[in-house]
C-alpha atoms as a PDB file:
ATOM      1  CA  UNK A   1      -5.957  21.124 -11.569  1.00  0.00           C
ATOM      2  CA  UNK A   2      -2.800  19.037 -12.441  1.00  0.00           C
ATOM      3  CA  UNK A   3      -3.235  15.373 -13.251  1.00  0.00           C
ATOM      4  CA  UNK A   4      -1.793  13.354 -10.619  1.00  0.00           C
ATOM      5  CA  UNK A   5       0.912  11.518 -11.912  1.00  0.00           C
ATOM      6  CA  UNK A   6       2.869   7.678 -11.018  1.00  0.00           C
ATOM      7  CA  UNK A   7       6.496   6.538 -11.886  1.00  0.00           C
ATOM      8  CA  UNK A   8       7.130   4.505 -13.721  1.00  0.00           C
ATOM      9  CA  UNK A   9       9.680   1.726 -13.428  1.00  0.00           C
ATOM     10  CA  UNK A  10      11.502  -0.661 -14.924  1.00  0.00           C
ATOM     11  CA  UNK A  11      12.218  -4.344 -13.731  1.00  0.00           C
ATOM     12  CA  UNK A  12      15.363  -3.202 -11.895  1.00  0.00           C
ATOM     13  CA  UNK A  13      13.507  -0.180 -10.123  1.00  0.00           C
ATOM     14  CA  UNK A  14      14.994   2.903 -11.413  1.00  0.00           C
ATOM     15  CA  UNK A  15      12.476   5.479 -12.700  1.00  0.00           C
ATOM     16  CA  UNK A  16      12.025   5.385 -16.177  1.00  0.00           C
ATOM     17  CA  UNK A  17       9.228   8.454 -16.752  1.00  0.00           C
ATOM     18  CA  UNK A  18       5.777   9.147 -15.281  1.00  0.00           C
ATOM     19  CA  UNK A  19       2.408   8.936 -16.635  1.00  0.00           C
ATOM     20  CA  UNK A  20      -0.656  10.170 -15.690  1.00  0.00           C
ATOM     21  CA  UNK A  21      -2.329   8.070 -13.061  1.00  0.00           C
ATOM     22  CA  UNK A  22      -5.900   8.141 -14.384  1.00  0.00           C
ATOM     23  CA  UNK A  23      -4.504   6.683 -17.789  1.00  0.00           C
ATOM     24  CA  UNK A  24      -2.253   4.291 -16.152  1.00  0.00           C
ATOM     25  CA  UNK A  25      -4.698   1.443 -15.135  1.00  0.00           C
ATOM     26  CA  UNK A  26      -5.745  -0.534 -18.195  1.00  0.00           C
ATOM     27  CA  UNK A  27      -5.616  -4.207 -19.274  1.00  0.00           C
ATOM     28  CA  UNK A  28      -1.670  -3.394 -20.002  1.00  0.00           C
ATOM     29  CA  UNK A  29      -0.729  -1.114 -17.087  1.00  0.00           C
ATOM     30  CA  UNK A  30       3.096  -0.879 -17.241  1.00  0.00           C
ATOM     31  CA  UNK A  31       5.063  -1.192 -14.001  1.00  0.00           C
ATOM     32  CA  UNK A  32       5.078   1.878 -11.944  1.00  0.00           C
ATOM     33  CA  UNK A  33       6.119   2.920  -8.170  1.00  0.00           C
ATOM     34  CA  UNK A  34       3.433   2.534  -5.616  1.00  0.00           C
ATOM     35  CA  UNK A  35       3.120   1.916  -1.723  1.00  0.00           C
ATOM     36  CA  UNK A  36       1.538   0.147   0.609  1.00  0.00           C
ATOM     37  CA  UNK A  37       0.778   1.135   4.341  1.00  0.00           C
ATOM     38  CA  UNK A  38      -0.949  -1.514   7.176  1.00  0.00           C
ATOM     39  CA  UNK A  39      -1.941   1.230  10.020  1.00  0.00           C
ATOM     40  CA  UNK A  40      -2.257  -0.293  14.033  1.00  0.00           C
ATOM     41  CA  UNK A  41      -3.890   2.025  16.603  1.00  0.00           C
ATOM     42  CA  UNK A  42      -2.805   2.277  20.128  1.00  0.00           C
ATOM     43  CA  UNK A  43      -4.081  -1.246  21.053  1.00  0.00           C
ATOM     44  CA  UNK A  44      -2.122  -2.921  18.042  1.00  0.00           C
ATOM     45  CA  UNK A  45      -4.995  -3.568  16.328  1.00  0.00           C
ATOM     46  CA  UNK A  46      -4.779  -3.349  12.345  1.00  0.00           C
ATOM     47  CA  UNK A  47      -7.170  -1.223  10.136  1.00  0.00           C
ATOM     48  CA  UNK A  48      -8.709  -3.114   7.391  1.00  0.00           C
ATOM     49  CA  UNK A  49     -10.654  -1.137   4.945  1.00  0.00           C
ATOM     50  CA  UNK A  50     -12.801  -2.086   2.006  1.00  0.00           C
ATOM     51  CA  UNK A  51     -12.063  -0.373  -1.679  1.00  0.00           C
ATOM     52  CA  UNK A  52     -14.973   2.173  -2.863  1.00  0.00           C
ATOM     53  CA  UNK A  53     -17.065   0.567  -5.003  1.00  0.00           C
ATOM     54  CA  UNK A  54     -16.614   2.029  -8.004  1.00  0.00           C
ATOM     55  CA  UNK A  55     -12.620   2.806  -7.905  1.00  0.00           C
ATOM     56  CA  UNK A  56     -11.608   1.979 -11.283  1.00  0.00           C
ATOM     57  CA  UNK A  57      -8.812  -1.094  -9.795  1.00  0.00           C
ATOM     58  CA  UNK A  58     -10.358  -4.087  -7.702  1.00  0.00           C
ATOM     59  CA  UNK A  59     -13.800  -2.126  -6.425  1.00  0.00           C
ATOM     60  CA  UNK A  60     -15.064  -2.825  -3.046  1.00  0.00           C
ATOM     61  CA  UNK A  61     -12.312  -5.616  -2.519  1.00  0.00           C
ATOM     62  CA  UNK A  62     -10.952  -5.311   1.178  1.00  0.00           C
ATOM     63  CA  UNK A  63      -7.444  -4.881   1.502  1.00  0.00           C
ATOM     64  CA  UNK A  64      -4.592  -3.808   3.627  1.00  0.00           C
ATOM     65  CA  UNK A  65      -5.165   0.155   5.434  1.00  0.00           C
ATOM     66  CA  UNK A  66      -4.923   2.329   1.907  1.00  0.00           C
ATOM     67  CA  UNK A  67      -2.364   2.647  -0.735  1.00  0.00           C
ATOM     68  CA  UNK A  68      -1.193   5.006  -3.169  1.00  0.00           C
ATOM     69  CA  UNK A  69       1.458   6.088  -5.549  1.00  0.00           C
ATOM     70  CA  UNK A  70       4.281   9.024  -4.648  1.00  0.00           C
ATOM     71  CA  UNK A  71       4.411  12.064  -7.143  1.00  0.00           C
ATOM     72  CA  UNK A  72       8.111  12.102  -9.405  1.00  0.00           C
ATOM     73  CA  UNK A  73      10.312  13.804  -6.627  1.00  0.00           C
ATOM     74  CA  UNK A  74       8.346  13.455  -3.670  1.00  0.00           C
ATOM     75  CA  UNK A  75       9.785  11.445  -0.843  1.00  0.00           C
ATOM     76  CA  UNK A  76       8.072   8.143  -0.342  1.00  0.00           C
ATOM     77  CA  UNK A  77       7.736   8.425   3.871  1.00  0.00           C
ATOM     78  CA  UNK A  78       6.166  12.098   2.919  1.00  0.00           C
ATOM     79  CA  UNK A  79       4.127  10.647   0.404  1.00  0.00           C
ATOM     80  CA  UNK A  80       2.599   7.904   2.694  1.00  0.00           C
ATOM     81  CA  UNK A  81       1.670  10.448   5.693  1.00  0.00           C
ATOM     82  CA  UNK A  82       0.090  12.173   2.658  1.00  0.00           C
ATOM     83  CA  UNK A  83      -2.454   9.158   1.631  1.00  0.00           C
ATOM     84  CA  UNK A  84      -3.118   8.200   5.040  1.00  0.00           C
ATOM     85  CA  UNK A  85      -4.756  11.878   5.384  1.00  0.00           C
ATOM     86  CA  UNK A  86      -6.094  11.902   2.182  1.00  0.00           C
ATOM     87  CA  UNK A  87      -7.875   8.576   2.225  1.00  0.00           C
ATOM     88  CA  UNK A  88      -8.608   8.168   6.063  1.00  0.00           C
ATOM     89  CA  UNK A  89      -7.457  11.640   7.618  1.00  0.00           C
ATOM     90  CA  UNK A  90      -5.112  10.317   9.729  1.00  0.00           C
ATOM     91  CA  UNK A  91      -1.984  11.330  10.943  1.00  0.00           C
ATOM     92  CA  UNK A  92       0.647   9.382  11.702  1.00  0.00           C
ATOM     93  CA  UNK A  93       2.385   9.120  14.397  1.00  0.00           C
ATOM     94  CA  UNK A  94       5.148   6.440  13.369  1.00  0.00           C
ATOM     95  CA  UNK A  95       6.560   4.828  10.343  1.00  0.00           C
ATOM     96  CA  UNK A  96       8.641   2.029   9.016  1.00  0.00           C
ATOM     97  CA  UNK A  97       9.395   0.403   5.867  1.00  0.00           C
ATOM     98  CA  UNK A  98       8.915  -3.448   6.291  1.00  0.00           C
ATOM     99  CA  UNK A  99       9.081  -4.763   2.865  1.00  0.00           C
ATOM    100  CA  UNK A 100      11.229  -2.507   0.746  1.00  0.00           C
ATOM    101  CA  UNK A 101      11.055  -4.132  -2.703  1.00  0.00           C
ATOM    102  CA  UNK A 102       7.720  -6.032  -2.891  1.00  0.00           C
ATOM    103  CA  UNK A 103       6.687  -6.491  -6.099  1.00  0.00           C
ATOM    104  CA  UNK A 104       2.788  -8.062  -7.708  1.00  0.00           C
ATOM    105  CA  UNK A 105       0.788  -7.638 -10.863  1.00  0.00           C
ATOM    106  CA  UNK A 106      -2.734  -9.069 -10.417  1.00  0.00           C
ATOM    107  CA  UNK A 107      -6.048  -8.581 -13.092  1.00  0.00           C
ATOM    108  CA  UNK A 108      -9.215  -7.410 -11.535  1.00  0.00           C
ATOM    109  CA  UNK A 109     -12.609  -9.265 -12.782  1.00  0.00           C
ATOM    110  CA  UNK A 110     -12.871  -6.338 -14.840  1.00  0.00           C
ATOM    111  CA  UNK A 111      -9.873  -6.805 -16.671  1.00  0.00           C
ATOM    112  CA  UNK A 112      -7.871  -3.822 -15.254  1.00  0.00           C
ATOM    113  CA  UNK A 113      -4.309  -4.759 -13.973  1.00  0.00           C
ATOM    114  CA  UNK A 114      -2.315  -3.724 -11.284  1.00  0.00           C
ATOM    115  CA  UNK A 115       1.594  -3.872 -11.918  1.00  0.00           C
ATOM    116  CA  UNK A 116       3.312  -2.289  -9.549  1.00  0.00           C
ATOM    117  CA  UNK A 117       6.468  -2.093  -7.602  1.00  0.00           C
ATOM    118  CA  UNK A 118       5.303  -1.224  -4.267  1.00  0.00           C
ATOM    119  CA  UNK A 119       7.123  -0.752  -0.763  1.00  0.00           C
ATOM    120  CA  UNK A 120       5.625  -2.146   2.346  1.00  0.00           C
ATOM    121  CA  UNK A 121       5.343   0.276   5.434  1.00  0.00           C
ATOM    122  CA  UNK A 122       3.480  -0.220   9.138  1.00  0.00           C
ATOM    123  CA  UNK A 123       2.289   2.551  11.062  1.00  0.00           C
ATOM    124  CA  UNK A 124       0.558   4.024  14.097  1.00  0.00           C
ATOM    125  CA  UNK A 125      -2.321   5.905  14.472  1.00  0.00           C
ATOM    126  CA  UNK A 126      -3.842   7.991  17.157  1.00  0.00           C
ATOM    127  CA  UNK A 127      -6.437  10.193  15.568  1.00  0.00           C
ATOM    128  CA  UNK A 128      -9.790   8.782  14.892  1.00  0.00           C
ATOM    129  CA  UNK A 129     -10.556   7.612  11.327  1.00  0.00           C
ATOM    130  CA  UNK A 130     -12.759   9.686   9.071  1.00  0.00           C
ATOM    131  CA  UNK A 131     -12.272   7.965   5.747  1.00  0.00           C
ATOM    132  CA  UNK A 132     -12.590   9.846   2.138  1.00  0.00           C
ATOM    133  CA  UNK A 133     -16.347   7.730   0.925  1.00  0.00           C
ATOM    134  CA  UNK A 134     -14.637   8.206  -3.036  1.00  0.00           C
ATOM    135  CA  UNK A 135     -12.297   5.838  -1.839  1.00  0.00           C
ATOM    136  CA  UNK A 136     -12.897   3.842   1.506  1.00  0.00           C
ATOM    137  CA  UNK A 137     -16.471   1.683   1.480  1.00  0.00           C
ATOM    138  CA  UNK A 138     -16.227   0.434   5.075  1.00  0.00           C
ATOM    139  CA  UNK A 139     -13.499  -0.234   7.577  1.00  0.00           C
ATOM    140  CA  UNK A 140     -13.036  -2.159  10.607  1.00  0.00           C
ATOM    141  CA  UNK A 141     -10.316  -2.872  13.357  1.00  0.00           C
ATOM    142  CA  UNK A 142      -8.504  -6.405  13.793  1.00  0.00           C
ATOM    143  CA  UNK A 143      -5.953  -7.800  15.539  1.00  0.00           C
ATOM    144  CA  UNK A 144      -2.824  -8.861  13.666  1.00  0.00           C
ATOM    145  CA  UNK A 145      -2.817 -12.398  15.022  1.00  0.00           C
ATOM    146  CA  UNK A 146      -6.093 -12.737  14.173  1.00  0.00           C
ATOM    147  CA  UNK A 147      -6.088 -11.458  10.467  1.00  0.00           C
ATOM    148  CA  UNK A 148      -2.490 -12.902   9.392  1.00  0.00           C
ATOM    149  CA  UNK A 149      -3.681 -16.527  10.713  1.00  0.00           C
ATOM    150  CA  UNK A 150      -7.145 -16.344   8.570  1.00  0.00           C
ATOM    151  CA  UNK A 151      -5.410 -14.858   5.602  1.00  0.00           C
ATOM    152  CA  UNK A 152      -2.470 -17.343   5.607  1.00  0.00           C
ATOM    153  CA  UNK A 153      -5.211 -20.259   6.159  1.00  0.00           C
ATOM    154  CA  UNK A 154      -7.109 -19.282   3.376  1.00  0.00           C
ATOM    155  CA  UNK A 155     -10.036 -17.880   5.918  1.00  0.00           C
ATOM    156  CA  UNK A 156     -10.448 -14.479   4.586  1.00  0.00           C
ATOM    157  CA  UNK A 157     -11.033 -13.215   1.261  1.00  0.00           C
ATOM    158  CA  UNK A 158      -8.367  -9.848   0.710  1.00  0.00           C
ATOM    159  CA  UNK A 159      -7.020  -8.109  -2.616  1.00  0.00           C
ATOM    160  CA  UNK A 160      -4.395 -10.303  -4.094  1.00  0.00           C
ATOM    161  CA  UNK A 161      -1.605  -7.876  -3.230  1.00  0.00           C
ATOM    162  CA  UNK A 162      -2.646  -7.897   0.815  1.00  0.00           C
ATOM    163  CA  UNK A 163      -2.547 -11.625   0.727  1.00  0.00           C
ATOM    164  CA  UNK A 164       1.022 -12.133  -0.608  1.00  0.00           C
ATOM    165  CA  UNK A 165       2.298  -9.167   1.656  1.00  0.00           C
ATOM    166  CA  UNK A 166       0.694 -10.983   4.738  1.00  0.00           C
ATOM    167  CA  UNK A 167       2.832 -14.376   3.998  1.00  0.00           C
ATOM    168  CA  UNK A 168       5.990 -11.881   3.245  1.00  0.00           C
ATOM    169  CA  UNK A 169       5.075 -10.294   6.549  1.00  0.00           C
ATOM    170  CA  UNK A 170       4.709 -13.339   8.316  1.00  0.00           C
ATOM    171  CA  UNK A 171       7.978 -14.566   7.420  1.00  0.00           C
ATOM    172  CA  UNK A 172      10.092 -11.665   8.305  1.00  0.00           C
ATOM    173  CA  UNK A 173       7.920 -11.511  12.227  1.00  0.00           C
ATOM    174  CA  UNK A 174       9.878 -12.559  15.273  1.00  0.00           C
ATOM    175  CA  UNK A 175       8.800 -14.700  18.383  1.00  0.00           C
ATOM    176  CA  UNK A 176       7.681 -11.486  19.691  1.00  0.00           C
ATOM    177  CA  UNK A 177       5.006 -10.607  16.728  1.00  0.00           C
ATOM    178  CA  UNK A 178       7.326  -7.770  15.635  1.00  0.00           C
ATOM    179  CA  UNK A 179       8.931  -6.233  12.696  1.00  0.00           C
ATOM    180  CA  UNK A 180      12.385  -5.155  12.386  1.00  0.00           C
ATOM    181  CA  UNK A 181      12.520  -2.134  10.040  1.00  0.00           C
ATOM    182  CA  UNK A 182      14.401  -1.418   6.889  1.00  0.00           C
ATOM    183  CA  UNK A 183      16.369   1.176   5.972  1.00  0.00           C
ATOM    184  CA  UNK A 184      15.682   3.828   3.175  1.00  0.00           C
ATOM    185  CA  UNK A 185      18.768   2.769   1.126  1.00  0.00           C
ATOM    186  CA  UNK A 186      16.726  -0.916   1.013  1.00  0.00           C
ATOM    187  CA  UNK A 187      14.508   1.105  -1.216  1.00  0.00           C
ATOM    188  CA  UNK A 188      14.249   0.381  -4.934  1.00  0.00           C
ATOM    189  CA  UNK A 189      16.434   3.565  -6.913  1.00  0.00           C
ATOM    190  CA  UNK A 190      13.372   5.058  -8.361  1.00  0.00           C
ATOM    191  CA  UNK A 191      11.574   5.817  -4.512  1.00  0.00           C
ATOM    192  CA  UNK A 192      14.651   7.458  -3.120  1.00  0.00           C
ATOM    193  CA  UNK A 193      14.654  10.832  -5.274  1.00  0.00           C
ATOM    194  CA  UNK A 194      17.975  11.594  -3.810  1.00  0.00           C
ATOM    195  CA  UNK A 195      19.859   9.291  -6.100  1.00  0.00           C
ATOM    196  CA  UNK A 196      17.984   9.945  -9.821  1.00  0.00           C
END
């Protein structure tokens, strides 16, 4: 089997090499390319899920729907619809990028740091969750209201990296609750393949 591997980035966000992702996470992770992906079923409520217990990076910490890191070449959208299958076999049945360049580094209690330059999407789902055990501890369904007014208040404990993309979120909502979308070419260089 081939290791999986992440790309890694520098502080303007062009690809700079790739590394193998199970050697990547350490007290000194460098900056790599990563996503993140807040699902909504039909009702608009938001899947919340809780990290596996013993994943290597902020175990059994509840966070946003998944995340995950695109392979060197593979289109970022493609590689999103990938994860949500992998991690919660779902399939998707829209996306949109919502915060294009967010950025965080944050240090687990057990000293392993996350460093990552890492896109924002939202999606829809309409198939029923059946989440991977190696990586999903428990899940539950929320409204958005709900969760973005307890996390913003301080109400309700989440990884560090859900909690600043809730206030980002937040900000960029309308009257109406909703998000306008990006475009791809608000990507950072190194997640549009097209132009390395």
């Amino acid at each position: 089997m081939t290791a999986e591997l992440v790309i890694l980035v520098d502080e303007a966000g062009r690809a700079i090499g790739s590394a193998p992702k199970a050697t990547v996470h350490h007290a000194h992770t460098p900056l790599h390319l990563a996503f993140s992906c807040y699902v909504f079923d039909r009702a608009g409520r938001l899947l919340l899920t809780q990290r596996a217990h013993d994943k290597p990076t902020f175990p059994g910490v509840w966070t946003n729907s998944f995340c995950g890191h695109p392979s060197p070449g593979e289109d970022i959208f493609e590689a999103v619809e990938r994860r949500a299958g992998q991690e919660l076999g779902l399939t998707l049945a829209t996306l949109d990028l919502v915060l294009p360049s967010f950025r965080y580094e944050a240090t687990g209690a057990n000293g392993v740091r996350e460093n990552e330059l890492c896109p924002v999407f939202t999606a829809t789902a309409t198939s029923a969750v059946a989440p991977d055990a190696s990586e999903v501890a428990a899940s539950q369904w929320i409204t958005w209201p709900l969760f973005r007014d307890e996390v913003l208040a301080g109400e309700r404990d989440v990884s560090v990296w859900c909690a600043a993309q809730v206030a980002e979120l937040a900000a960029r909502e309308a009257v109406d609750g909703r998000l306008t979308p990006c475009t791809r070419a608000e990507l950072p260089e190194a997640a549009r393949p097209e132009v390395q």
